[in-house]
C-alpha atoms as a PDB file:
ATOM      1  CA  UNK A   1     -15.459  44.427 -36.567  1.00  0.00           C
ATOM      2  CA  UNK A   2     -12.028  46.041 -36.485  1.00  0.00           C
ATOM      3  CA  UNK A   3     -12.203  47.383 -32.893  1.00  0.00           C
ATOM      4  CA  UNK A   4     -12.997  43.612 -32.240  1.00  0.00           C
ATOM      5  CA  UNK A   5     -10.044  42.218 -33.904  1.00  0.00           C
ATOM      6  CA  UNK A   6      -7.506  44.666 -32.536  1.00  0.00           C
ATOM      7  CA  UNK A   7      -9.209  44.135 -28.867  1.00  0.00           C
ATOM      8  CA  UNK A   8      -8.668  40.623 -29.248  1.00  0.00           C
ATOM      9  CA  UNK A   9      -5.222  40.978 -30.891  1.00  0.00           C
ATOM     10  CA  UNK A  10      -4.577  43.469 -27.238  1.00  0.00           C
ATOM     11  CA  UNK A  11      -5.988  40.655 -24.832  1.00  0.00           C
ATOM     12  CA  UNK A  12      -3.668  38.308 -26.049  1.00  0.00           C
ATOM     13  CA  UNK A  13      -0.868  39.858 -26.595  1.00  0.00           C
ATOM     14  CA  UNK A  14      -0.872  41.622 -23.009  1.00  0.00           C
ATOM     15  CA  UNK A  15      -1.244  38.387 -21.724  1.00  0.00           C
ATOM     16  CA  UNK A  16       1.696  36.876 -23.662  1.00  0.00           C
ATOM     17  CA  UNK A  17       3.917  39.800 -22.376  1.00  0.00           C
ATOM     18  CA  UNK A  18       2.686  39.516 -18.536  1.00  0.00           C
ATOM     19  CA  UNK A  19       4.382  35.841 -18.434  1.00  0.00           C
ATOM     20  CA  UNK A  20       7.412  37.813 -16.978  1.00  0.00           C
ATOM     21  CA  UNK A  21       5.826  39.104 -14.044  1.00  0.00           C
ATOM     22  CA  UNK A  22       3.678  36.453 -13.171  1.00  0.00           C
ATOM     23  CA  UNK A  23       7.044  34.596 -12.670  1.00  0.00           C
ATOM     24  CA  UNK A  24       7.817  37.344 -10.684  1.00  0.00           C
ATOM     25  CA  UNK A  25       4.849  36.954  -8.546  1.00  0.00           C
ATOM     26  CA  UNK A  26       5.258  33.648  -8.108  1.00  0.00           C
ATOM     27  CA  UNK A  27       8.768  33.896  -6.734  1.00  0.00           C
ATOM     28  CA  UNK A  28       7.689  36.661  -4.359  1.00  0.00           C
ATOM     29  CA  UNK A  29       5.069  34.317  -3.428  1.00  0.00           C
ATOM     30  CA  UNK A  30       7.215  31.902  -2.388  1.00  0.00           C
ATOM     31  CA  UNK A  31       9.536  34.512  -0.504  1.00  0.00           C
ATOM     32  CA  UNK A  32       6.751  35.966   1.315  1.00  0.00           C
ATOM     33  CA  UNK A  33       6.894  39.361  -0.062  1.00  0.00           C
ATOM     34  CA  UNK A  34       3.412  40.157   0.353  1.00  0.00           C
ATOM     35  CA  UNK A  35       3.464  44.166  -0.524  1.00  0.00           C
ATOM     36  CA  UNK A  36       5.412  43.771  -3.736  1.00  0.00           C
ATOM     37  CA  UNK A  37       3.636  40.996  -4.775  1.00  0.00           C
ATOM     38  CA  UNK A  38       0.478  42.377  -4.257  1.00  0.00           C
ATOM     39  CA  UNK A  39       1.424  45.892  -6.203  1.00  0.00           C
ATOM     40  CA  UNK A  40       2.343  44.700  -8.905  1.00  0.00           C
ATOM     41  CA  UNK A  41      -0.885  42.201  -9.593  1.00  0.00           C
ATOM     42  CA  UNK A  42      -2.841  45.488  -8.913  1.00  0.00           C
ATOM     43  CA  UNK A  43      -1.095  47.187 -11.260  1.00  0.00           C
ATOM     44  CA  UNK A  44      -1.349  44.685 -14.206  1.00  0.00           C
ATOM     45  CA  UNK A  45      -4.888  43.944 -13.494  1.00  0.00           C
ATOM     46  CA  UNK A  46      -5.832  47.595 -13.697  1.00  0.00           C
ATOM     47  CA  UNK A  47      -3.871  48.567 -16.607  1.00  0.00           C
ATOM     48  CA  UNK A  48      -4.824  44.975 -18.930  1.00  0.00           C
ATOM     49  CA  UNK A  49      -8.662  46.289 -17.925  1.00  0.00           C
ATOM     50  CA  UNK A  50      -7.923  50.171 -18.697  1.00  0.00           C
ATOM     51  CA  UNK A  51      -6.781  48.992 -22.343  1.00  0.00           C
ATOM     52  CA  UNK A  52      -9.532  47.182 -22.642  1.00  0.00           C
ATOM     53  CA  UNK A  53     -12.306  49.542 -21.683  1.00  0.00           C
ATOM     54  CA  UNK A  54     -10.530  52.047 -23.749  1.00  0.00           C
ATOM     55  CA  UNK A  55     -10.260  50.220 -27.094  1.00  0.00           C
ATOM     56  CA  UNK A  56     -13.550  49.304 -27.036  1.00  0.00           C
ATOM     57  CA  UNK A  57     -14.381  53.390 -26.833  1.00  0.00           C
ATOM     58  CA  UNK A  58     -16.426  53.211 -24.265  1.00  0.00           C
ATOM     59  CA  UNK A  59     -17.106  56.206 -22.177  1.00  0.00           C
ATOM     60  CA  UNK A  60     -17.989  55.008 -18.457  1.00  0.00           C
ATOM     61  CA  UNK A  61     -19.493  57.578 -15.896  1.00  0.00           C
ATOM     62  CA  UNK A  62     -19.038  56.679 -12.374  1.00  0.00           C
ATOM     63  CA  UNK A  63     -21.613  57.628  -9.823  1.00  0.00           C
ATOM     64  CA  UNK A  64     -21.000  56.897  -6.040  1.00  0.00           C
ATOM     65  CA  UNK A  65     -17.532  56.534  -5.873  1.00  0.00           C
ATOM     66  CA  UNK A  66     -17.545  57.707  -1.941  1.00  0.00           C
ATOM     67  CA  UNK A  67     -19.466  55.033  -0.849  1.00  0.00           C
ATOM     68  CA  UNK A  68     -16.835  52.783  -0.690  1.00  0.00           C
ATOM     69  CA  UNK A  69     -15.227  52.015   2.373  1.00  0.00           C
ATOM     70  CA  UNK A  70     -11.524  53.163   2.631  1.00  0.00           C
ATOM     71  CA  UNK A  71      -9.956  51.068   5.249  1.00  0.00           C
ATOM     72  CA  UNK A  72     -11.864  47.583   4.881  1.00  0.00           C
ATOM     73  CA  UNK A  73     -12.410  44.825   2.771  1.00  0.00           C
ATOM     74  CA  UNK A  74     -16.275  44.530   1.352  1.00  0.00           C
ATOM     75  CA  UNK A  75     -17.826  42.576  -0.948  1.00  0.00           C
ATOM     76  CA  UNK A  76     -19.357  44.373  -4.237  1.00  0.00           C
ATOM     77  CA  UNK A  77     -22.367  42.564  -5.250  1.00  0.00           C
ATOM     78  CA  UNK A  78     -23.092  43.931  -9.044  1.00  0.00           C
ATOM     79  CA  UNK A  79     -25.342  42.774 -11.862  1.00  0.00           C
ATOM     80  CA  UNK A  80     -23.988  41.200 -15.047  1.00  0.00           C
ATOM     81  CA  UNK A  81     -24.924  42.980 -18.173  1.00  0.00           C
ATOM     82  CA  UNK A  82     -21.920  41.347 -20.123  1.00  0.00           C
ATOM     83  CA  UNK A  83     -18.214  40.169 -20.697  1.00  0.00           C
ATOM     84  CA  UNK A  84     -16.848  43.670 -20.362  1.00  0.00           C
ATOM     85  CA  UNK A  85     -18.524  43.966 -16.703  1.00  0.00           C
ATOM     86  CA  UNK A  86     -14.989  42.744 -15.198  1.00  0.00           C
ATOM     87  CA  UNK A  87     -12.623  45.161 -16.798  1.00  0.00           C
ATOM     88  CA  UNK A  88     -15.170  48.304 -16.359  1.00  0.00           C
ATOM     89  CA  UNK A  89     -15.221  47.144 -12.472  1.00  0.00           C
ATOM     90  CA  UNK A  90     -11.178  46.630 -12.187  1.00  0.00           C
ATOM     91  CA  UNK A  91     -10.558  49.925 -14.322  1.00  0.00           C
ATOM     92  CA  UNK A  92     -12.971  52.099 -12.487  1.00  0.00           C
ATOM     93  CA  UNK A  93     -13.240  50.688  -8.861  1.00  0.00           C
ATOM     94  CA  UNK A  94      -9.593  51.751  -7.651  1.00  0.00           C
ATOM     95  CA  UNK A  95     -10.159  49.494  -3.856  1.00  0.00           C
ATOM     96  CA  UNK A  96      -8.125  46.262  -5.398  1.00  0.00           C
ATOM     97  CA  UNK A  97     -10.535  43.088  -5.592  1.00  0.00           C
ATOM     98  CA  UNK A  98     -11.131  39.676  -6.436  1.00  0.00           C
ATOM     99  CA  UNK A  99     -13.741  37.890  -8.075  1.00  0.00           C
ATOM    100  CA  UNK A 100     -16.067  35.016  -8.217  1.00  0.00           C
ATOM    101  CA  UNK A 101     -15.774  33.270 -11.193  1.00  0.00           C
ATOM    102  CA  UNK A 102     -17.173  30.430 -13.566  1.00  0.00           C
ATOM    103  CA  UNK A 103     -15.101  27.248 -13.058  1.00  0.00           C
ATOM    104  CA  UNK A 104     -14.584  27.032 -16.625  1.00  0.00           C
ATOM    105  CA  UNK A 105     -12.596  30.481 -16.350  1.00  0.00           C
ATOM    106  CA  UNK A 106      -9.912  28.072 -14.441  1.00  0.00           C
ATOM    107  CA  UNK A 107      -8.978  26.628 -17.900  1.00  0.00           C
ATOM    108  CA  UNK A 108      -8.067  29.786 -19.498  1.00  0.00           C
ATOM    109  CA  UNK A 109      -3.959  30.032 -20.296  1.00  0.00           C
ATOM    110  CA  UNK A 110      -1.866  32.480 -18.181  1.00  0.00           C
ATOM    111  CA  UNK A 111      -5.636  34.295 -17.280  1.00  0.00           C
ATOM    112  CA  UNK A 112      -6.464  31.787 -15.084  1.00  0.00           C
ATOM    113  CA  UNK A 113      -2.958  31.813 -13.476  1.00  0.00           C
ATOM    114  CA  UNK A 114      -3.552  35.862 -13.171  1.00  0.00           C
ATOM    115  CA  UNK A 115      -7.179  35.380 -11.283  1.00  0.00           C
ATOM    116  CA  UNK A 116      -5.546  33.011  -9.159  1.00  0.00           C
ATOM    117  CA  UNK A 117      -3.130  34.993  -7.929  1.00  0.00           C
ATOM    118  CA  UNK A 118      -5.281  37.897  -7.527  1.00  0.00           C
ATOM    119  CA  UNK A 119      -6.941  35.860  -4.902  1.00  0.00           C
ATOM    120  CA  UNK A 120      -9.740  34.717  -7.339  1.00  0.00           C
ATOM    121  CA  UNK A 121     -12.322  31.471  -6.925  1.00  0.00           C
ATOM    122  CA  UNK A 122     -13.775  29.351  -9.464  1.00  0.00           C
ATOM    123  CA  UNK A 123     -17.047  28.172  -8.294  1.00  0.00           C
ATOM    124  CA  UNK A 124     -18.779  25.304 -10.062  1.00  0.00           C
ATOM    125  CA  UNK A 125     -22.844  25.911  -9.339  1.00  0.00           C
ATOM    126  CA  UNK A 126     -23.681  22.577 -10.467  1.00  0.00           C
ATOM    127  CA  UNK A 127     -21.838  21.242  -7.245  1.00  0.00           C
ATOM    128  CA  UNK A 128     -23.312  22.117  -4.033  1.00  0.00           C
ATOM    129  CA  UNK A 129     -20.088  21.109  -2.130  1.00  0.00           C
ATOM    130  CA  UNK A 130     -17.796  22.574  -4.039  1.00  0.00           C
ATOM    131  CA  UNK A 131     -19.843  25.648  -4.101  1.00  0.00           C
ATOM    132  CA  UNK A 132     -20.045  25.798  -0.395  1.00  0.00           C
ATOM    133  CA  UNK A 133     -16.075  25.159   0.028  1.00  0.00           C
ATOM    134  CA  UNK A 134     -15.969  28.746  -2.612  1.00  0.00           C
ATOM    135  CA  UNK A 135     -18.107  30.735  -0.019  1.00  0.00           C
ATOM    136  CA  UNK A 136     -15.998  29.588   2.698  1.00  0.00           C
ATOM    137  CA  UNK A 137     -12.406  30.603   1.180  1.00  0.00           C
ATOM    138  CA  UNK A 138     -14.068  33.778  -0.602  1.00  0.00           C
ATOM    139  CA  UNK A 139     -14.985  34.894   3.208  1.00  0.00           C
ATOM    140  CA  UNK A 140     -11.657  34.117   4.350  1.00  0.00           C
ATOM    141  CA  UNK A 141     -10.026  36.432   1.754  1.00  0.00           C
ATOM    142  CA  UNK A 142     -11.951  39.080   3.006  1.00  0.00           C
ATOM    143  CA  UNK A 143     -11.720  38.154   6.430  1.00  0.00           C
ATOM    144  CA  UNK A 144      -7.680  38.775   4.984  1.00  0.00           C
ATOM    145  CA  UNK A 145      -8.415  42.081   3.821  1.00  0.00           C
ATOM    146  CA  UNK A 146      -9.212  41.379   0.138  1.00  0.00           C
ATOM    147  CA  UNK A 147     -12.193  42.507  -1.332  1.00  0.00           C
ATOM    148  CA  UNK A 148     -14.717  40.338  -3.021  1.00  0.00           C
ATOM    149  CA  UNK A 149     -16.803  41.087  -6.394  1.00  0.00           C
ATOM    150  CA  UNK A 150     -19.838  38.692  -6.882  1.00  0.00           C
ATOM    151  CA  UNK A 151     -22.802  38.580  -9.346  1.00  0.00           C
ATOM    152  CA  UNK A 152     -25.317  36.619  -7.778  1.00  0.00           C
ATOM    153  CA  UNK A 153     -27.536  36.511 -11.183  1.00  0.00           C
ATOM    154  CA  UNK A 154     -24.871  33.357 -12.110  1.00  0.00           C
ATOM    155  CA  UNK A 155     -24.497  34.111 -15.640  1.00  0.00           C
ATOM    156  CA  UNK A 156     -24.871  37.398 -17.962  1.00  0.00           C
ATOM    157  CA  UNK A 157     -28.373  39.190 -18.232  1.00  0.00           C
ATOM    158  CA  UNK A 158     -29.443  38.328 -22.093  1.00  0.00           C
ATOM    159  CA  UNK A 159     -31.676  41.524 -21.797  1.00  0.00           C
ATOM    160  CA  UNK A 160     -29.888  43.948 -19.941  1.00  0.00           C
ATOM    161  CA  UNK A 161     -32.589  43.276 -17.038  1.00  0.00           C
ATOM    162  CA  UNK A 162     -31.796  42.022 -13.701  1.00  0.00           C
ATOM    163  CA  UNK A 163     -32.393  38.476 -13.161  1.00  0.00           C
ATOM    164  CA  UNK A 164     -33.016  36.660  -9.856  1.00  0.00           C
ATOM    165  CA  UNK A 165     -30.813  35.985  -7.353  1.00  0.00           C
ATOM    166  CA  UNK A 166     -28.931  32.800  -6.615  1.00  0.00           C
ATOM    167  CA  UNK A 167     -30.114  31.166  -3.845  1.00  0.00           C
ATOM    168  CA  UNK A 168     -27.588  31.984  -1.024  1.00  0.00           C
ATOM    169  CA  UNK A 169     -25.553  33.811  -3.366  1.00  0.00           C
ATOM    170  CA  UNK A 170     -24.549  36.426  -0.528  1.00  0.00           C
ATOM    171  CA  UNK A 171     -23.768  34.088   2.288  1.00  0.00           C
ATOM    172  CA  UNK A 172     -20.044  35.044   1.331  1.00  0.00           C
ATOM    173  CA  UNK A 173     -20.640  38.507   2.603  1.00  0.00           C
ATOM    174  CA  UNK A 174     -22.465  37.546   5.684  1.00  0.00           C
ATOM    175  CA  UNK A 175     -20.253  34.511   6.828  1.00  0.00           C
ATOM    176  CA  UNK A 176     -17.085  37.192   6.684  1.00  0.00           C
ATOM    177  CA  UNK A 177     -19.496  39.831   8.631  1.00  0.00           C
ATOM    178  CA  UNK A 178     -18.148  42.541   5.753  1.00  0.00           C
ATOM    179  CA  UNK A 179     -19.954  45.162   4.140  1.00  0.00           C
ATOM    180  CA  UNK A 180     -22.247  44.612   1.198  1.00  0.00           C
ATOM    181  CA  UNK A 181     -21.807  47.680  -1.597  1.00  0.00           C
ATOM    182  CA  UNK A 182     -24.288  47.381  -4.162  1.00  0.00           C
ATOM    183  CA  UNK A 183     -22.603  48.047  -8.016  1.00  0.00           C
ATOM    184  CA  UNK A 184     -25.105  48.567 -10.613  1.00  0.00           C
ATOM    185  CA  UNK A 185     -23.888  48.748 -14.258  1.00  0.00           C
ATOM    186  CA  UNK A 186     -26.267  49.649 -16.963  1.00  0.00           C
ATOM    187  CA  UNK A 187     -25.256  49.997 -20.621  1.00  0.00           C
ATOM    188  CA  UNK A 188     -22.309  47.659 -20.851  1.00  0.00           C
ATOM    189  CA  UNK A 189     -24.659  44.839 -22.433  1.00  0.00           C
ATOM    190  CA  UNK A 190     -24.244  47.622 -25.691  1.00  0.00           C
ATOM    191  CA  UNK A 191     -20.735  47.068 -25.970  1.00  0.00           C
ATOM    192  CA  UNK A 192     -20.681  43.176 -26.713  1.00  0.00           C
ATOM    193  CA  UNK A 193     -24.418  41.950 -26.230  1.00  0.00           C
ATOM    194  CA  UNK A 194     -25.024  38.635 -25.151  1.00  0.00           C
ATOM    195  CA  UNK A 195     -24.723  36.096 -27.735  1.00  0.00           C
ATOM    196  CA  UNK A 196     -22.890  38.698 -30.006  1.00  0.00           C
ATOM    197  CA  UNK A 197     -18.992  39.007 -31.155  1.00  0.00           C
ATOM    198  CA  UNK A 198     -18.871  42.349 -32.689  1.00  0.00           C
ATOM    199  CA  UNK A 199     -17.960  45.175 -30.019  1.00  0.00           C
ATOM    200  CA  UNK A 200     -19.154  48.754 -30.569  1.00  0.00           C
ATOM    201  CA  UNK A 201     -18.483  51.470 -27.899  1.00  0.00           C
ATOM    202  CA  UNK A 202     -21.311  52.308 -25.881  1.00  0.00           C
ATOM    203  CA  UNK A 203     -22.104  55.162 -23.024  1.00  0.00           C
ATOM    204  CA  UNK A 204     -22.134  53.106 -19.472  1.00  0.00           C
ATOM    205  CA  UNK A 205     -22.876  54.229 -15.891  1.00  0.00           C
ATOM    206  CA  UNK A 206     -21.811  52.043 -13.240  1.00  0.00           C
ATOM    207  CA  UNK A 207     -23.674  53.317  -9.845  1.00  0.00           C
ATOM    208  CA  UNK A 208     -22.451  52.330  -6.491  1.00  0.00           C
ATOM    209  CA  UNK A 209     -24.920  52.803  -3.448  1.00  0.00           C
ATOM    210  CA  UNK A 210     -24.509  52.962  -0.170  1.00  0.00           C
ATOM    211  CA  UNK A 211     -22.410  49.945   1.551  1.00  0.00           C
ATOM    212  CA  UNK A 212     -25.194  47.283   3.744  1.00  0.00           C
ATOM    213  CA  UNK A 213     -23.151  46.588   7.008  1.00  0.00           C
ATOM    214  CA  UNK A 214     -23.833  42.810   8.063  1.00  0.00           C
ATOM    215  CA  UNK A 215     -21.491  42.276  11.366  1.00  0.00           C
ATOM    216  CA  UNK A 216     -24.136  42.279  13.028  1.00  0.00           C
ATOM    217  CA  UNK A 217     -27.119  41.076  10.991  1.00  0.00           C
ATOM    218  CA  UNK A 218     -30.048  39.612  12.615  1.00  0.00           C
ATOM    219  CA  UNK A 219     -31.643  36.270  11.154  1.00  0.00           C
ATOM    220  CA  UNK A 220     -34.601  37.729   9.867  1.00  0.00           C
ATOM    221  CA  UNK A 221     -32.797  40.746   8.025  1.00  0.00           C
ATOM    222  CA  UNK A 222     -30.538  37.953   6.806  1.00  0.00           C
ATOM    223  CA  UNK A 223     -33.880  36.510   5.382  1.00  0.00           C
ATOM    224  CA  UNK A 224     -34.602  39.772   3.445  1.00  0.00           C
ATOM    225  CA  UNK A 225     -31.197  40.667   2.185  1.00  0.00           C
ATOM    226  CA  UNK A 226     -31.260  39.049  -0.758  1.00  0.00           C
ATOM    227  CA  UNK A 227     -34.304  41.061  -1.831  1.00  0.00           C
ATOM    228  CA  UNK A 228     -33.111  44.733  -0.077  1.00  0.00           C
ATOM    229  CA  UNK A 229     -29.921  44.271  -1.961  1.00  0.00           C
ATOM    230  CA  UNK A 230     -31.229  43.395  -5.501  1.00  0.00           C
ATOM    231  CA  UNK A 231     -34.239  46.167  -4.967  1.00  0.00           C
ATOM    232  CA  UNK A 232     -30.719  48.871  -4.518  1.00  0.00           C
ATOM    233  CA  UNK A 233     -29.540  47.292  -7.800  1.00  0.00           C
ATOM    234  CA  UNK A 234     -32.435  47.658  -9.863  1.00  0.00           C
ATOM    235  CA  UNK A 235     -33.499  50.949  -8.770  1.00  0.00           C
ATOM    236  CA  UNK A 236     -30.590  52.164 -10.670  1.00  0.00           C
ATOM    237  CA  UNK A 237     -30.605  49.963 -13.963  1.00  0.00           C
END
C-alpha cells in the first residue's frame, strides 16, 4: 500500500509542478512555435510516465522495437490490460503519440489540459456523432504527422484476456491511409488489476509486430482487418 500512496503522492505533485510549462506551451501555441512547443510536451509526457512505471517497480521488456516506422506517423492499436497501459506505452515507445481517450478523462485538472495539448481526443462511445467527429480529427492528426494510440476493446480487460473489438474502432487508421502497428501488452493487469487500488510491481512484456500498411487497402481486406489485427494481438498475450 505504500508504493500506492507515494505513486499517488508523485502523480499529483508532478502535475502541480508542470503548471509552469503548460503556460509555456500555451504561449508558444499562440506564437506558433511549433518545434519548441512540441519538445517540451514530449519531454514531460515521457518523463511524468518514466516515474511512474518506475515507482511502481515494474520491470518492462520490450520486444519489437524495429517495427516501428521511423519517418511516419502510424496508429498503434494495443490491448488494455489496465491503468498503467498509458505510461508503459509513453515511457517505452520513444515515436511521440497521442491517444484516444474516455470523455470523462476531459474532466481531469491540469491532465486533461496536458492530453489536449499533446494532440489527444476524448471520445464519448455512447454518441455515435460525436464518436464519428473523434475518428475524423484523430485521422487528421496523423494525416499532420502525429501518431495515434487506440484500444479498440473500449474499456480495460477485467481478465487480462482480449476482448472484442469495437465496431469500427480502426476506421481512424484507414480514413488517414497510415500504418496499423499492433502493441500487445501482457502482464500490466498485475500491477493494478482491474477493480483493485493497491499497486504491486509486476514483470510486463509489451510486443510490437509488424506495422499493417492500409494506403491502399481494398474493401474486402478492410472487412477482415478488424479480425487480422486482433488475431496479431492475441497471438502474443
Amino acid at each position: 500500500m505504500i508504493r500506492t500512496i507515494i505513486l499517488a503522492a508523485y502523480v499529483v505533485l508532478y502535475l502541480l509542478l508542470s503548471i509552469p510549462k503548460l503556460k509555456k506551451v500555451s504561449k508558444l501555441e499562440e506564437t506558433g512555435e511549433k518545434e519548441e512547443k512540441d519538445a517540451i510536451i514530449r519531454k514531460t509526457a515521457k518523463d511524468w510516465a518514466d516515474g511512474i512505471v518506475r515507482l511502481s517497480g515494474s520491470k518492462v521488456e520490450v520486444k519489437g522495437a524495429d517495427n516501428i516506422p521511423k519517418d511516419e506517423a502510424v496508429v498503434f492499436v494495443s490491448n488494455h490490460q489496465s491503468n498503467f497501459d498509458i505510461p508503459i506505452l509513453m515511457s517505452c515507445i520513444e515515436k511521440p503519440k497521442a491517444f484516444i481517450a474516455k470523455v470523462e478523462m476531459e474532466n481531469m485538472p491540469i491532465l486533461s489540459s496536458w492530453m489536449s495539448k499533446m494532440g489527444c481526443i476524448f471520445m464519448d462511445r455512447n454518441d455515435v456523432r460525436q464518436s464519428l467527429k473523434s475518428i475524423s480529427k484523430g485521422a487528421e492528426n496523423v494525416k499532420n504527422g502525429y501518431s495515434m494510440v487506440i484500444f479498440p476493446e473500449g474499456t480495460r480487460s477485467v481478465d487480462g484476456e482480449l476482448g472484442e473489438f469495437k465496431q469500427g474502432s480502426l476506421k481512424l487508421a484507414t480514413k488517414a491511409k497510415a500504418k496499423i502497428v499492433p502493441v500487445t501488452i501482457k502482464g500490466s493487469k498485475d500491477i493494478m488489476p482491474k477493480g483493485k487500488k493497491a499497486i504491486r510491481a509486476a514483470n510486463v512484456q509489451l510486443v510490437i509486430s509488424e506495422p499493417i500498411d492500409t494506403s491502399d487497402i481494398s474493401k474486402e481486406d478492410e472487412k477482415m482487418l478488424s479480425e487480422r489485427v486482433r488475431g496479431i494481438i492475441e497471438s502474443n498475450i
